[in-house]
Protein backbone atom coordinates (compact mmCIF):
# COMPACT_ATOMS: atom_id res chain seq x y z
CA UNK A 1 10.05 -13.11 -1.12
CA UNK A 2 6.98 -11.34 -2.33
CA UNK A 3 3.66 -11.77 -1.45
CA UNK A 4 1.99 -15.20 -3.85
CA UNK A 5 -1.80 -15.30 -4.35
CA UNK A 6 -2.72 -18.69 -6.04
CA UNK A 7 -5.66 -20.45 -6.35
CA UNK A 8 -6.87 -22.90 -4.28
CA UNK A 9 -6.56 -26.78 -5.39
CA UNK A 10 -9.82 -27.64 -4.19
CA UNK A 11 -10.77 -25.08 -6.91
CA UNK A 12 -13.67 -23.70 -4.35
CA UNK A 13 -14.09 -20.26 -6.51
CA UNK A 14 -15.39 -18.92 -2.67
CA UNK A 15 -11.61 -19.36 -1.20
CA UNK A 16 -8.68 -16.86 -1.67
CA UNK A 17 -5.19 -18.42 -0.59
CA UNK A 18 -1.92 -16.08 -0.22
CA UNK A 19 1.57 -17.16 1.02
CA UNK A 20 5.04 -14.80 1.88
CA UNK A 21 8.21 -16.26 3.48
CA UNK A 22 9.72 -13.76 6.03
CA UNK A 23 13.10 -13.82 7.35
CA UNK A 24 12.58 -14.05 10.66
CA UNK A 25 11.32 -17.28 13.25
CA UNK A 26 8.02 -18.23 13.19
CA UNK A 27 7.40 -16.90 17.37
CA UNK A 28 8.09 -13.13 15.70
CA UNK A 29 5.45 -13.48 13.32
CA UNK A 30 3.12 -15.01 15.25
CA UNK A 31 3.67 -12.22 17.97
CA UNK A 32 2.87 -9.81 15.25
CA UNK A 33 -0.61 -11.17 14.75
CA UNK A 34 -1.44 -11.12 18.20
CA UNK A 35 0.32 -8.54 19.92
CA UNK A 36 -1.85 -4.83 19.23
CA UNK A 37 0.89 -2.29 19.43
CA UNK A 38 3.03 -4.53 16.74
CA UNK A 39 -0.14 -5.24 14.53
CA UNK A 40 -1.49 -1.57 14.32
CA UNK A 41 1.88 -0.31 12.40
CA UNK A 42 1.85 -2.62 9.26
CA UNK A 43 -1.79 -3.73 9.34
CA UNK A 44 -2.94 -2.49 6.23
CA UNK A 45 -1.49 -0.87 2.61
CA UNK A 46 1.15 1.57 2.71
CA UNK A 47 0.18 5.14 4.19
CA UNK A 48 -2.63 3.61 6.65
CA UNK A 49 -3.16 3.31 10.28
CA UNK A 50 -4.88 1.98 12.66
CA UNK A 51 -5.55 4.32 15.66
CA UNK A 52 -7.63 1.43 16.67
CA UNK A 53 -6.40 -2.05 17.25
CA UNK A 54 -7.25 -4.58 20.22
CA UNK A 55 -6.66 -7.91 20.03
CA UNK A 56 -8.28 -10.68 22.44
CA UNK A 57 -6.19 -13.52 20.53
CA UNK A 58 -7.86 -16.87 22.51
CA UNK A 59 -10.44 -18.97 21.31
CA UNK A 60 -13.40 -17.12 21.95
CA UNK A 61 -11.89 -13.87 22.34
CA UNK A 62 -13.00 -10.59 20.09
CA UNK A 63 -10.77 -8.11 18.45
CA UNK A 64 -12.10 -5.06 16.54
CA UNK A 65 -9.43 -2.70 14.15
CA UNK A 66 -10.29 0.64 12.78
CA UNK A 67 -7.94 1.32 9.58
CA UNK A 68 -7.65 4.52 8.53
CA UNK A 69 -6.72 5.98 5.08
CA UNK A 70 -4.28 8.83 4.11
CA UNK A 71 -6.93 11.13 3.35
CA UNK A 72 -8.92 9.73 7.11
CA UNK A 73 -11.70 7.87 6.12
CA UNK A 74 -11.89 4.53 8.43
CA UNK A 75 -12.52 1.23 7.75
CA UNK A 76 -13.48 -0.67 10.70
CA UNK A 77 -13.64 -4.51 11.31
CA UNK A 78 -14.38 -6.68 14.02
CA UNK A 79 -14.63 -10.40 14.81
CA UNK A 80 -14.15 -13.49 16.95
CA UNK A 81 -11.28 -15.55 17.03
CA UNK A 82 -12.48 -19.44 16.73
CA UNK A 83 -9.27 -21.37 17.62
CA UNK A 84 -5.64 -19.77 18.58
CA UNK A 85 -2.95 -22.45 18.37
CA UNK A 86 0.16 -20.11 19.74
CA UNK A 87 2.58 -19.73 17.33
CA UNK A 88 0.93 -21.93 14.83
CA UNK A 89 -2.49 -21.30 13.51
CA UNK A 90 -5.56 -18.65 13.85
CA UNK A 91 -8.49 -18.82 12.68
CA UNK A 92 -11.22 -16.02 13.15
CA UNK A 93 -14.44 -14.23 11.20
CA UNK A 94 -14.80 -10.70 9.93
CA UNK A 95 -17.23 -8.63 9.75
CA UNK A 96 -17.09 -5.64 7.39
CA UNK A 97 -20.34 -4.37 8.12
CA UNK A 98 -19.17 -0.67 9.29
CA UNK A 99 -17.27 -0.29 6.15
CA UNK A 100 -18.35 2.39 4.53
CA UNK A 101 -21.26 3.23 2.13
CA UNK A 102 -19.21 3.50 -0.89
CA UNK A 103 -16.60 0.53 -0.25
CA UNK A 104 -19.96 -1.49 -0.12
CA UNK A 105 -21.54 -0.38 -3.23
CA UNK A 106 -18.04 -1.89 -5.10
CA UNK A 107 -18.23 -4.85 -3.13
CA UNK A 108 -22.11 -5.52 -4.33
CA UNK A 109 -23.51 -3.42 -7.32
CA UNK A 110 -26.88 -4.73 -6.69
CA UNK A 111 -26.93 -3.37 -3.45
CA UNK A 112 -29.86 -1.46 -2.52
CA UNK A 113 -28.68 2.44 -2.28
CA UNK A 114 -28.78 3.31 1.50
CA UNK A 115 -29.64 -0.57 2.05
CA UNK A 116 -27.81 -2.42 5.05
CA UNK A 117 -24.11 -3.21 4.62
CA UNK A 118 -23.70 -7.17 5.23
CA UNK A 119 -20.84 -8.64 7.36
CA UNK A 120 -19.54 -10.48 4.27
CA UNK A 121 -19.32 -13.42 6.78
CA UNK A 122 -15.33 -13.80 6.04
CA UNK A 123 -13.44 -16.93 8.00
CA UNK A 124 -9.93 -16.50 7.60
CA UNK A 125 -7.45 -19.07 8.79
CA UNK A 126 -3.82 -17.85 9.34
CA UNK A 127 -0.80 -20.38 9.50
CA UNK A 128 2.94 -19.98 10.46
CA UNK A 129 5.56 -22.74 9.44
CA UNK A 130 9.17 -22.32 10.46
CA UNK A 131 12.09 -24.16 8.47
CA UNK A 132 15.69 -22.87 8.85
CA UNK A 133 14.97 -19.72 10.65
CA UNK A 134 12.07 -18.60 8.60
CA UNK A 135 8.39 -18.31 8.52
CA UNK A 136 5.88 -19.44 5.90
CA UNK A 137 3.09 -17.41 6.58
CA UNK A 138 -0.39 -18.47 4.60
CA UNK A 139 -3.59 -16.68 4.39
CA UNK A 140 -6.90 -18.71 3.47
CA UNK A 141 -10.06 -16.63 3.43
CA UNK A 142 -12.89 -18.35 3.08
CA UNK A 143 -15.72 -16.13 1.47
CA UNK A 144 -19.77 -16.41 1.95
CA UNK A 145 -20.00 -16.40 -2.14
CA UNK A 146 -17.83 -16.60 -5.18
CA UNK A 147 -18.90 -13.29 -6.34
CA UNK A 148 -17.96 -11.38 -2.73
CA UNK A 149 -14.99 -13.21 -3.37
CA UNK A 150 -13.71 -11.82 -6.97
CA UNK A 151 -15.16 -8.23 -5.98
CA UNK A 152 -12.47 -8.51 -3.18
CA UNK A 153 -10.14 -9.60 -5.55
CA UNK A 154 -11.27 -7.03 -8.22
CA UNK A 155 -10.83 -4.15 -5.71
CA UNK A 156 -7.14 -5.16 -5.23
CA UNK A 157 -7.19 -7.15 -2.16
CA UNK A 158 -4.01 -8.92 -3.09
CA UNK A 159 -1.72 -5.86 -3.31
CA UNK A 160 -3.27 -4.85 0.09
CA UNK A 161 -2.14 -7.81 1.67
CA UNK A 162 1.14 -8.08 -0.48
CA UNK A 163 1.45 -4.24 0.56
CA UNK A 164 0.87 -5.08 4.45
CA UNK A 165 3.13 -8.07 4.47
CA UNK A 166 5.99 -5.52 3.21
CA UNK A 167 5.01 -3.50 6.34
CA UNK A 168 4.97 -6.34 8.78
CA UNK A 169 8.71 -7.23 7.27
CA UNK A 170 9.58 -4.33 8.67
CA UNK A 171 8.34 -5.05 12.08
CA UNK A 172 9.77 -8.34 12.20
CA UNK A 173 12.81 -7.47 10.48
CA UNK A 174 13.97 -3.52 11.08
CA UNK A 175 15.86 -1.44 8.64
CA UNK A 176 17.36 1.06 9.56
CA UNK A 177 16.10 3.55 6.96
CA UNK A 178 13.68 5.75 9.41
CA UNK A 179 16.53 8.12 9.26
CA UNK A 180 16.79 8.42 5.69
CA UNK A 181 13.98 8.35 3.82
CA UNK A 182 11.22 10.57 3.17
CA UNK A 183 7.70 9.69 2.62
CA UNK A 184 4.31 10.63 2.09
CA UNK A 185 0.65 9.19 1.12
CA UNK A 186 -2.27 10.80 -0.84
CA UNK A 187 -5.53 9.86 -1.70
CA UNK A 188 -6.75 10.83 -5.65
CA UNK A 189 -10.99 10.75 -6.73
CA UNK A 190 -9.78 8.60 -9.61
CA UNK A 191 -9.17 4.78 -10.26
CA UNK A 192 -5.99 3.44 -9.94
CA UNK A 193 -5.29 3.04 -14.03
CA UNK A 194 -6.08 7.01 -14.02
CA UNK A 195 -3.53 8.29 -11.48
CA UNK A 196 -0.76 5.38 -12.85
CA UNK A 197 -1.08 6.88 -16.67
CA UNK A 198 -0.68 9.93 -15.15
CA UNK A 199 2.55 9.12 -13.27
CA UNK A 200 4.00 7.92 -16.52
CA UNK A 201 2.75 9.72 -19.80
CA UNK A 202 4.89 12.57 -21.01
CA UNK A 203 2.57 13.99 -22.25
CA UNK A 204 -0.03 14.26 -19.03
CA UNK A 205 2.98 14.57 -16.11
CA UNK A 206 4.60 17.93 -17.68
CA UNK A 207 1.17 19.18 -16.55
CA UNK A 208 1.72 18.54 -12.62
CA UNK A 209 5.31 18.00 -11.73
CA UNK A 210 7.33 20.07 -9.26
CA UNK A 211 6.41 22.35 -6.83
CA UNK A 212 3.89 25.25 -7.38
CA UNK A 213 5.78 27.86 -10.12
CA UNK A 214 7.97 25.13 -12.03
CA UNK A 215 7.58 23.83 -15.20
CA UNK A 216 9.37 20.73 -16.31
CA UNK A 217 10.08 19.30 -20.28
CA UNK A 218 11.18 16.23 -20.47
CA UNK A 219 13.61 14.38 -22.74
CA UNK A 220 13.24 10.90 -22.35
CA UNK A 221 10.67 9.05 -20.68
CA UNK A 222 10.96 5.58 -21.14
CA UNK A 223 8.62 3.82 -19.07
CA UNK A 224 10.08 0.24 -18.87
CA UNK A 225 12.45 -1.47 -16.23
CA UNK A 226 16.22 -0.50 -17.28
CA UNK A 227 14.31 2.66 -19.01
CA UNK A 228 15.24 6.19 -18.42
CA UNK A 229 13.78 9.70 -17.78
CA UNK A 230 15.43 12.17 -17.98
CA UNK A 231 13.81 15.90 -17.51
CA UNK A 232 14.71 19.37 -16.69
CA UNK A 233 12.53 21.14 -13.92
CA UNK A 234 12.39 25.15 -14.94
CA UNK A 235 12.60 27.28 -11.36
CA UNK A 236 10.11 30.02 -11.23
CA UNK A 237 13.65 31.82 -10.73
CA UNK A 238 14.87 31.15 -13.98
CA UNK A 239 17.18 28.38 -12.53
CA UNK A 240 17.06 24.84 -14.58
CA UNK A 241 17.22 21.73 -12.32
CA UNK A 242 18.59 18.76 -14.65
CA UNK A 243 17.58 15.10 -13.66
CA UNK A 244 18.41 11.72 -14.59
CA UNK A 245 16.41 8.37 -13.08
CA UNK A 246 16.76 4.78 -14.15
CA UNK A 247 13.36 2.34 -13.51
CA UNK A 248 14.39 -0.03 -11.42
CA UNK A 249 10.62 -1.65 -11.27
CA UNK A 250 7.96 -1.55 -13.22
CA UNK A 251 4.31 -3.30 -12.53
CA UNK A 252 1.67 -1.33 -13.93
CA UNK A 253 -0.39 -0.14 -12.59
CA UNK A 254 0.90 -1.07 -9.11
CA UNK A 255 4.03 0.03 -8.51
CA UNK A 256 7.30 2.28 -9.77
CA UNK A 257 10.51 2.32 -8.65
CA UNK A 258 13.29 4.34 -9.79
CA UNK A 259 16.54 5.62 -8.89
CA UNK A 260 18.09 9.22 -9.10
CA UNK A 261 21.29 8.52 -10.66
CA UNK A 262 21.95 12.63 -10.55
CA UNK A 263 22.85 14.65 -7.26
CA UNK A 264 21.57 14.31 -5.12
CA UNK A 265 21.40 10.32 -5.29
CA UNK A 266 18.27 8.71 -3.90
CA UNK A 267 15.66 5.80 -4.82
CA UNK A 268 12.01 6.07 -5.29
CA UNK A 269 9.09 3.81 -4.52
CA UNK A 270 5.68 4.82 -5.62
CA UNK A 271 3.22 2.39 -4.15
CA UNK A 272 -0.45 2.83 -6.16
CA UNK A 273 -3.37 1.47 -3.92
CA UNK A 274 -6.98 0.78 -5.49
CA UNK A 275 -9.79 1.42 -2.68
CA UNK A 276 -13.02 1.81 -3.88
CA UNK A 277 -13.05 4.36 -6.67
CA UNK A 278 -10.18 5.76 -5.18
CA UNK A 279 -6.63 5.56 -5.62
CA UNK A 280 -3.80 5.97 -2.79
CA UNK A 281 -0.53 6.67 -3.65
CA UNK A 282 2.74 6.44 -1.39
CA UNK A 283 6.34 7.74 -1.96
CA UNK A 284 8.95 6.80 -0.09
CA UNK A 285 12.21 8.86 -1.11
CA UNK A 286 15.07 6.99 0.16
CA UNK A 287 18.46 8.02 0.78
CA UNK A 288 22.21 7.29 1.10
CA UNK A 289 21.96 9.00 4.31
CA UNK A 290 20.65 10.53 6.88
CA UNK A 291 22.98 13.63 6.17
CA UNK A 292 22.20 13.14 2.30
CA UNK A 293 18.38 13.54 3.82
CA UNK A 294 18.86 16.30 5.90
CA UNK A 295 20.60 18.36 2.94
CA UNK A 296 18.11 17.45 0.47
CA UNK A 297 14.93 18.79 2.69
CA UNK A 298 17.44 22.16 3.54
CA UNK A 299 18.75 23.18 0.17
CA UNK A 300 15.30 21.86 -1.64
CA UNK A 301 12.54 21.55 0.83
CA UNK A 302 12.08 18.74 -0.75
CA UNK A 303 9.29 17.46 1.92
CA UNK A 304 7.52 20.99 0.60
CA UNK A 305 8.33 20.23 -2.68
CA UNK A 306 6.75 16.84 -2.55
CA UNK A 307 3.67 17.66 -0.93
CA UNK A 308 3.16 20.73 -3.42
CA UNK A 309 3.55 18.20 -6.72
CA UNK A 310 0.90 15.66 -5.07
CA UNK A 311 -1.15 19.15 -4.29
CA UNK A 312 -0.39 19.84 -8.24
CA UNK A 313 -1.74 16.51 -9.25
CA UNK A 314 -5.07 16.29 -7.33
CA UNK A 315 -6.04 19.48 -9.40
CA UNK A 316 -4.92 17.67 -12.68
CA UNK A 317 -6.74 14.69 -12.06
CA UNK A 318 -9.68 16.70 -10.86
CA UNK A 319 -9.28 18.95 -14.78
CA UNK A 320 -8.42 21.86 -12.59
């Protein structure tokens, strides 16, 4: 089920509310929250880490998390935990103060330039419900002001969370994909809308796809789910490398998935993160299997190939 943001029936314009069912009992959730080495791989959007978690998850206790980006800028946080009902409720403050300069200077404008970066004195109360096997999990964040609280918004904090919640599912509930996918994360100087239009106009991506040396025209690009594109990528060899996808999903400017319906067969998710005036992207190339995988990265270097077409888009982004 994905991630619901909604607003809150008191109507308090200070309070952000969002909700996800997981498959999986509530106790496996809860331990998720509160156990370090499970929380610090999915806290945070795709392509993150956190080589810093601990967790002191009693009333009382402290926990501080460093997140860190794709392109290794951190984002640390700390708090106290005010009441830790096991396997039911948590609530506990943040404190954003050690975020960096330029994160606070989106969250307040009016900020002083060099000025002191507030806590943003955040309470957010965390509660698990089980029914039939499964976990309601809701998020209320209670903010000092209603205009800290749309500036969160603004700066996508409900894809983060939706984003983090699709991590945690696969914590709680393991795929086993590991072995057949292929991804990678990149961080772009432009806004999200930017790097998004550049994903999908014709007219902008013949500019940057493919590795260094190729060249690609494309014959249909039809940017819609159930839409096509279909292109051929020219080798600097001479060779022609036909392909065929179908959109699977479409949310602009948030996410694209498509499939390659042409050998070799595989799906695409490209995840489009808004932090600051920044924009991260993630693709995950996944696979029939793990030999499809291992053939694809042989014959193509496709990890290579990848990394060289993100390469190739940071310079046309930057006008390069």
């Amino acid at each position: 089920m994905p991630a619901k943001s909604e607003t809150p029936a008191s109507g308090d314009p200070r309070q952000f509310i969002i909700t996800r069912v997981f498959q999986a009992p509530r106790h496996l959730v809860y331990s998720a929250w509160t156990d370090p080495k499970q929380m610090s791989q999915w806290w945070g959007p795709h392509g993150f880490t956190n080589p810093v978690c601990q967790l002191d998850a009693r009333p009382g206790g402290a926990y501080r998390i460093v997140m860190r980006s794709p392109d290794g800028v951190d984002y640390p946080m700390k708090g106290i935990y005010t009441e830790v009902v096991k396997n039911e409720r948590l609530v506990y403050t943040c404190d954003l103060s050690e975020h960096p300069d330029a994160w606070h200077d989106m969250i307040d404008p009016d900020r002083p330039k060099g000025g002191p970066r507030p806590a943003m004195d955040i309470i957010t109360t965390v509660t698990f419900q089980e029914k039939d096997g499964q976990t309601l999990l809701t998020i209320r964040m209670n903010f000092e002001s209603a205009k800290t609280r749309d500036q969160h918004v603004k700066l996508g904090m409900s894809e983060g969370w939706s984003q983090s919640f699709e991590r945690l599912e696969k914590i709680i509930s393991p795929t086993d994909t590991a072995d057949r996918e292929l991804v990678m994360s990149r961080t772009f100087d432009a806004p999200r809308d930017i790097v998004f239009d550049a994903w999908t106009d014709p007219k902008k991506i013949v500019h940057w796809w493919g590795p260094i040396g190729f060249s690609t025209t494309i014959h249909i690009m039809d940017v819609r789910t159930g839409g096509a594109w279909e292109f051929i990528m020219h080798g600097p060899d001479g060779v022609d490398y036909p392909n065929k996808n179908a959109y699977v999903e479409v949310t602009r400017p948030q996410r694209l998935i498509y499939d390659h319906v042409s050998p070799p067969k595989f799906r695409s998710t490209v995840n489009f993160t808004e932090l600051a005036q920044q924009t991260v992207v993630n693709v995950q190339m996944l696979f029939d299997s793990p030999a499809e995988l291992e053939k694809v990265a042989v014959q193509y270097r496709a990890g290579e190939g990848l990394s060289q077409t993100l390469g190739r888009l940071r310079e046309f982004l930057a006008g390069k």
